[in-house]
Protein backbone atom coordinates (compact mmCIF):
# COMPACT_ATOMS: atom_id res chain seq x y z
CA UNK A 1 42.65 -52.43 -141.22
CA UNK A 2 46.13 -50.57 -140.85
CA UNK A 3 48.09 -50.67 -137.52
CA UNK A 4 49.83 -47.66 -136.27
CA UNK A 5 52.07 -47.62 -132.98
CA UNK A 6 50.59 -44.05 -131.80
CA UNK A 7 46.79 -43.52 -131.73
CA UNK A 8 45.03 -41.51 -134.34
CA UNK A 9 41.64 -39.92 -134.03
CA UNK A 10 38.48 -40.82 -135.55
CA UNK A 11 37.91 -38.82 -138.34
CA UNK A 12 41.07 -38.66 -139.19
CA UNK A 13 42.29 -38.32 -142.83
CA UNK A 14 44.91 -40.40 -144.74
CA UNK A 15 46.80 -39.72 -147.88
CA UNK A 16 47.65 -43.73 -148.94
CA UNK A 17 49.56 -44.65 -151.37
CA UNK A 18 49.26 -48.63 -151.57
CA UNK A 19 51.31 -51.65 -153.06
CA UNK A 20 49.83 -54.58 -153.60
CA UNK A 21 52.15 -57.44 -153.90
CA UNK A 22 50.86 -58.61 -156.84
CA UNK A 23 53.10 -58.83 -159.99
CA UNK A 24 52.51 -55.88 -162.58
CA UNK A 25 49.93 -53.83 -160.31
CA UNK A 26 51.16 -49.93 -160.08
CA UNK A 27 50.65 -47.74 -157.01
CA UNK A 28 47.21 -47.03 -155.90
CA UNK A 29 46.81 -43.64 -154.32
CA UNK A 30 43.99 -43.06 -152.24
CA UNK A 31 42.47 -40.84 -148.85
CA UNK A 32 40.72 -42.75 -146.20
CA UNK A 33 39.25 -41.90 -142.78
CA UNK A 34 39.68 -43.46 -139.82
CA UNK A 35 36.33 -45.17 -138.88
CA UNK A 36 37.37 -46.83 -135.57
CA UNK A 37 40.55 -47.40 -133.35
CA UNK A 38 41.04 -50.49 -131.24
CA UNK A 39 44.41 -50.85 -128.74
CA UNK A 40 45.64 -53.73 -129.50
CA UNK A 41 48.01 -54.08 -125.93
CA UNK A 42 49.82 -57.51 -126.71
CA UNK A 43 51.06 -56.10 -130.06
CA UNK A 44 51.92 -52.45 -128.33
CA UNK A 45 49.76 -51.10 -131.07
CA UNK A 46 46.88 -49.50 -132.73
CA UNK A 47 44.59 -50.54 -135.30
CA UNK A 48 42.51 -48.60 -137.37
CA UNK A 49 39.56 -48.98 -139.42
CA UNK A 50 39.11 -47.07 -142.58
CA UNK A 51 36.45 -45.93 -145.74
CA UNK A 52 37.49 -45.05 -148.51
CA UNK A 53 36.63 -41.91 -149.40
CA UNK A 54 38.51 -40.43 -152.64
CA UNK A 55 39.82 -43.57 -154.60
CA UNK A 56 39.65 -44.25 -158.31
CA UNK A 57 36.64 -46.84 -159.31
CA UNK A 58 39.96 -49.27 -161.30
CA UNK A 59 41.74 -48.96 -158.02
CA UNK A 60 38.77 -49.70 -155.74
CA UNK A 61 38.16 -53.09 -157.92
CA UNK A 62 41.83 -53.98 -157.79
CA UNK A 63 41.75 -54.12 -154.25
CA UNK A 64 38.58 -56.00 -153.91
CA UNK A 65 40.14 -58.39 -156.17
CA UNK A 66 43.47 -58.60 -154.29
CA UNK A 67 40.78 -59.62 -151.24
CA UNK A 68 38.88 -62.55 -152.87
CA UNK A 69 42.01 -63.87 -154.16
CA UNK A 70 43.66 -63.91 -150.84
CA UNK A 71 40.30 -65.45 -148.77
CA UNK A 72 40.29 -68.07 -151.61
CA UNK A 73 43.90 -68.94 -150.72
CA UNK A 74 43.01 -69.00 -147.16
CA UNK A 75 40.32 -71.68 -147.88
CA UNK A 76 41.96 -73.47 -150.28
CA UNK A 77 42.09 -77.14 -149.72
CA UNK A 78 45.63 -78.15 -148.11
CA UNK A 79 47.34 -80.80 -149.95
C-alpha cells in the first residue's frame, strides 16, 4: 500500500527504491504497478495498491520478512 496526495492511474508504473528500517538492510530497488486506487477523503489522500513486477528474488524475501516480523509485533502479547 503507498499513499500519494494526487491520483495515479491503474496501470501505472513505479521506479521504487525502498528503506526498510531495519538495521544493516541496503536499498531495495524495485518497479511496481499500480493495481488499485482508493480516495481516502479524511486523510486528503490516495492510496494505491501495487505488484511487484521487476524485483530481485533476495529483495522480495527481505520484504516478506520485514512483514512477518512486524504482524508478530502487532500480536505480541502486551506486558
Amino acid at each position: 500500500l503507498l499513499k500519494f496526495k494526487e491520483p495515479h492511474l491503474l496501470g501505472a508504473r513505479l521506479e521504487m527504491k525502498i528503506n526498510l528500517p531495519v538495521e544493516g538492510e541496503s536499498e531495495i530497488s524495485a518497479v511496481a504497478e499500480i493495481v488499485r486506487v482508493k480516495a481516502c477523503d479524511k486523510a486528503k489522500e490516495y492510496w494505491a495498491g501495487v505488484k511487484f513486477i521487476e524485483i530481485r528474488e533476495e529483495d522480495r524475501k527481505k520484504i516478506l520478512h520485514f512483514i512477518k516480523f512486524i504482524k508478530n509485533k502487532e500480536n505480541a502479547p502486551k506486558t
